[in-house]
N, C-alpha and C. Protein backbone atom coordinates (compact mmCIF):
# COMPACT_ATOMS: atom_id res chain seq x y z
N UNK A 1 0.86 -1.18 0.00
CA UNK A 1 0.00 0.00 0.00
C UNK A 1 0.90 1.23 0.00
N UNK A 2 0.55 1.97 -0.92
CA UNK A 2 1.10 3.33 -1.23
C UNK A 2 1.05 4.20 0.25
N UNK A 3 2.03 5.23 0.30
CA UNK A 3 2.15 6.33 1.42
C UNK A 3 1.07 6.97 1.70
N UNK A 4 0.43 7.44 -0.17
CA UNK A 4 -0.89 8.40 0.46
C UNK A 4 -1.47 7.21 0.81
N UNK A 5 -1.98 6.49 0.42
CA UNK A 5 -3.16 5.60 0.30
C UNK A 5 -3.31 4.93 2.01
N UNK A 6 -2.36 5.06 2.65
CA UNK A 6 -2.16 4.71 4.03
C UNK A 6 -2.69 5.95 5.15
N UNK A 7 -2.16 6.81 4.46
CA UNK A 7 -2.48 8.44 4.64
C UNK A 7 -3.87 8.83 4.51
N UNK A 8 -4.43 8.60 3.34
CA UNK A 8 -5.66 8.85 3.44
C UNK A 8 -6.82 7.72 3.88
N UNK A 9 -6.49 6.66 4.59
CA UNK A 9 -7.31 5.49 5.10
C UNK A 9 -7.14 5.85 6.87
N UNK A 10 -5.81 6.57 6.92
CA UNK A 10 -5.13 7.12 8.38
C UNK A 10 -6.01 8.08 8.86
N UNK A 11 -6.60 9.18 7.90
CA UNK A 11 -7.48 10.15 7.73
C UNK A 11 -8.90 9.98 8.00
N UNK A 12 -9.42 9.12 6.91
CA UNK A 12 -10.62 9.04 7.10
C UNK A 12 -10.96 8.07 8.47
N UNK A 13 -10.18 7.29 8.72
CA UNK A 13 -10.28 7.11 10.26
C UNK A 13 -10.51 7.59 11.74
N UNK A 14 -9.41 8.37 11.60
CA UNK A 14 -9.65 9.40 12.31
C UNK A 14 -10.89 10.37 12.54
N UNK A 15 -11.51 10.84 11.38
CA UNK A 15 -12.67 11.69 11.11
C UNK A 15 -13.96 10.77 11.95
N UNK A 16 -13.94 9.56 11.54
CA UNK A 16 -14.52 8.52 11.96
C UNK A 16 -14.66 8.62 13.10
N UNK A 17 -13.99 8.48 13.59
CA UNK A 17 -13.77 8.24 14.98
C UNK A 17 -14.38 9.52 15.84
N UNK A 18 -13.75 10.40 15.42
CA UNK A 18 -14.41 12.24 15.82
C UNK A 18 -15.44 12.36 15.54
N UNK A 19 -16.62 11.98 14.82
CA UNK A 19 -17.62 11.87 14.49
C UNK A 19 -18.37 11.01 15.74
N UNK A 20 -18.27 9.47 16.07
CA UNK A 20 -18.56 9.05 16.36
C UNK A 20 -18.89 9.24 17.81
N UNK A 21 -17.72 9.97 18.37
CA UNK A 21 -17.09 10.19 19.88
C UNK A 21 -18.13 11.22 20.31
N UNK A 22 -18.53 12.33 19.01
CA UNK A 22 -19.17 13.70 19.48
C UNK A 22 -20.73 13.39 19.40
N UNK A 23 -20.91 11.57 19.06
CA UNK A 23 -22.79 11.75 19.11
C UNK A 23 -22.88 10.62 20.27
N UNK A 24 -22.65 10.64 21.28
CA UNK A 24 -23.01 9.87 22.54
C UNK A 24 -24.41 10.22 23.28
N UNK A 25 -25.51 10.87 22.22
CA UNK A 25 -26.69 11.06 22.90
C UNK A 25 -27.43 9.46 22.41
N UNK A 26 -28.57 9.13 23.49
CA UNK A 26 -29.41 7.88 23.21
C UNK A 26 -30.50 7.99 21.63
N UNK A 27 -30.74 7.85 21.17
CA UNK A 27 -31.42 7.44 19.90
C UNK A 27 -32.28 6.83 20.01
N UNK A 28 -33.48 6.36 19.49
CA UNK A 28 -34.64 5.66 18.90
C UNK A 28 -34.82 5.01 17.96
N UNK A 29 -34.20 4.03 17.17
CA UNK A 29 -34.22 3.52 16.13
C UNK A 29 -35.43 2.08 15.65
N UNK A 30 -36.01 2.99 14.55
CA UNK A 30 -36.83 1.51 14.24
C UNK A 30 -36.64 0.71 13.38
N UNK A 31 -36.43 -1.06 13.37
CA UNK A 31 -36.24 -1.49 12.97
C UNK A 31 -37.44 -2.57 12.29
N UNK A 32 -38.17 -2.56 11.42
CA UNK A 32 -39.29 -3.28 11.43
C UNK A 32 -39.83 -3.53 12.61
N UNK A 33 -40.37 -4.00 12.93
CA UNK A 33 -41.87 -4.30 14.19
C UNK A 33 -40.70 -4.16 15.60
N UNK A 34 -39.16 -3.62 15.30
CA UNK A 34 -39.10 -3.73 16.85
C UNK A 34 -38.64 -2.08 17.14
N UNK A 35 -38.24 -1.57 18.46
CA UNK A 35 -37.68 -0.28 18.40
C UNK A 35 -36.55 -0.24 19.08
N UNK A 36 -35.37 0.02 18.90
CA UNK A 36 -34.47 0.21 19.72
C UNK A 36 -33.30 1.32 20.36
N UNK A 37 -33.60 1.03 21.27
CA UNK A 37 -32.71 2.64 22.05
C UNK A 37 -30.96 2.33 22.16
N UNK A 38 -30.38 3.15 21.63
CA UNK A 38 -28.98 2.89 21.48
C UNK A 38 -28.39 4.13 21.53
N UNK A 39 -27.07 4.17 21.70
CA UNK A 39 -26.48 6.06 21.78
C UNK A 39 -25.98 5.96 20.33
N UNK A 40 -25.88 7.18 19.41
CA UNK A 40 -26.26 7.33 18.13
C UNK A 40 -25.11 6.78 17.84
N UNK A 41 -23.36 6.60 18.83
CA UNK A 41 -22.38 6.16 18.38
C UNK A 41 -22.46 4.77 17.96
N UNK A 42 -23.39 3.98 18.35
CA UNK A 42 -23.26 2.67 17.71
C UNK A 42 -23.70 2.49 16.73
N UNK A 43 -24.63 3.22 16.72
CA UNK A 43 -25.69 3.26 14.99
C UNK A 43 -24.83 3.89 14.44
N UNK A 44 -24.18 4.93 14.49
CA UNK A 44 -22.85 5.12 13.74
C UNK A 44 -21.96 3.90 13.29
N UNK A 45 -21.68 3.11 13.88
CA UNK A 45 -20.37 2.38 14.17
C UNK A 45 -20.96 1.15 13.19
N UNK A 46 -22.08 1.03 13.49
CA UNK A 46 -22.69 -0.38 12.58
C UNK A 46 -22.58 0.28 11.17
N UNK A 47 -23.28 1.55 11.13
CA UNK A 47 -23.67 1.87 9.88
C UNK A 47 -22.40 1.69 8.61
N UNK A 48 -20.96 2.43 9.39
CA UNK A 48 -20.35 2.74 8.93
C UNK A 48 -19.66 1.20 8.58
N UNK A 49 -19.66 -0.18 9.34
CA UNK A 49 -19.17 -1.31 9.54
C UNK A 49 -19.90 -1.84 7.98
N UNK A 50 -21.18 -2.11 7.82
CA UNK A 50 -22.63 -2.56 7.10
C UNK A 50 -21.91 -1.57 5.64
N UNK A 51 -21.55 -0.35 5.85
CA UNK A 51 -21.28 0.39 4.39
C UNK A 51 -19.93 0.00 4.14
N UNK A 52 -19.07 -0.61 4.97
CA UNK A 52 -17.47 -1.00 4.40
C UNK A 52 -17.89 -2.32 3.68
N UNK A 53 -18.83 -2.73 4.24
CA UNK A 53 -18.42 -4.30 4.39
C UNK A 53 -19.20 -4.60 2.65
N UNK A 54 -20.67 -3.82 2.39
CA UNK A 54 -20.82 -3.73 1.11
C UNK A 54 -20.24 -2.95 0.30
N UNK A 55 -19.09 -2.16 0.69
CA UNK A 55 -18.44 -1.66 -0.15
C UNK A 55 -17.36 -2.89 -0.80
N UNK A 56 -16.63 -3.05 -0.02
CA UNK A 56 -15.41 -4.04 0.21
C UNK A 56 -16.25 -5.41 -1.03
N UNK A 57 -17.57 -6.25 -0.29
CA UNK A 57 -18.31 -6.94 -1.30
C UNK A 57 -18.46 -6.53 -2.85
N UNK A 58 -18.95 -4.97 -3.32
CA UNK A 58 -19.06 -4.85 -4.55
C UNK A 58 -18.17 -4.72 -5.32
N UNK A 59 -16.98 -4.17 -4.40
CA UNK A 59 -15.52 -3.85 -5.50
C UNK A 59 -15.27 -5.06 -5.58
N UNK A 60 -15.10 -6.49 -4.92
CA UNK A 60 -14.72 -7.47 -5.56
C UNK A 60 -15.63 -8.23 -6.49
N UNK A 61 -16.69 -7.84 -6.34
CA UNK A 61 -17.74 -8.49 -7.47
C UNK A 61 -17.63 -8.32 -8.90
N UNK A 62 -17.00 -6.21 -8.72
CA UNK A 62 -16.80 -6.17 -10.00
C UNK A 62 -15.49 -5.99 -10.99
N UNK A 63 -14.75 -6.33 -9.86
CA UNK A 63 -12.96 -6.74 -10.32
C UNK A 63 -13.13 -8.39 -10.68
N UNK A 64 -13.99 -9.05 -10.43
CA UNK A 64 -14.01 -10.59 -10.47
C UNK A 64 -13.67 -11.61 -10.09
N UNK A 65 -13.00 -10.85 -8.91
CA UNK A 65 -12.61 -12.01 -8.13
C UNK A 65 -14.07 -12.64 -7.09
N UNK A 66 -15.44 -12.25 -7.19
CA UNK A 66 -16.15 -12.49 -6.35
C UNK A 66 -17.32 -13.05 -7.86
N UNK A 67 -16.81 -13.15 -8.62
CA UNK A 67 -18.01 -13.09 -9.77
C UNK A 67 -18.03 -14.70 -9.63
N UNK A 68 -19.35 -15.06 -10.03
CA UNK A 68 -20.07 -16.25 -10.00
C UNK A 68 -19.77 -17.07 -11.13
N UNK A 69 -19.31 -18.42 -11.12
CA UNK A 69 -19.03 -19.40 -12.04
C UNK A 69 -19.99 -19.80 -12.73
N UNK A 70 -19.65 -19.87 -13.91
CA UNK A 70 -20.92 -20.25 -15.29
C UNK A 70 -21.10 -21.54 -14.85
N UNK A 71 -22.29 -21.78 -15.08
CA UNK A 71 -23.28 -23.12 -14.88
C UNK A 71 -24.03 -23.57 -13.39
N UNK A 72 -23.37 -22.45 -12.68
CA UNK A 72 -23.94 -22.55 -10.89
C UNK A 72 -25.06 -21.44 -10.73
């Protein structure tokens, strides 16, 4: 991994993190038929977990290393 590229993953981390730290109020979140009370940093923390994790999924889907074998 390149200098910036370490640099700017170093970055957006950080921001992350400062973001997360400054919303420690409780929340209301609904989730289909249930409701749940959480401090907004975790709904942060998932959200941001849930958006890497389909990020990370689509870039390999469409580089091909995740693409589906003909006849399956």
């Amino acid at each position: 991994m390149s200098r910036w590229k370490l640099a700017a993953v170093a970055i957006v981390a950080i921001l992350a993190i400062i973001v997360v730290a400054q919303n420690t109020q409780a929340v209301e979140t609904k989730l289909l038929f249930v409701t749940v009370i959480m401090p907004r940093a975790i709904l942060l923390l998932i959200t941001l977990l849930v958006g890497f994790v389909l990020g990370v999924l689509a870039a390999g889907r469409i580089s091909g290393k995740l693409a589906p074998k003909a006849g399956t």
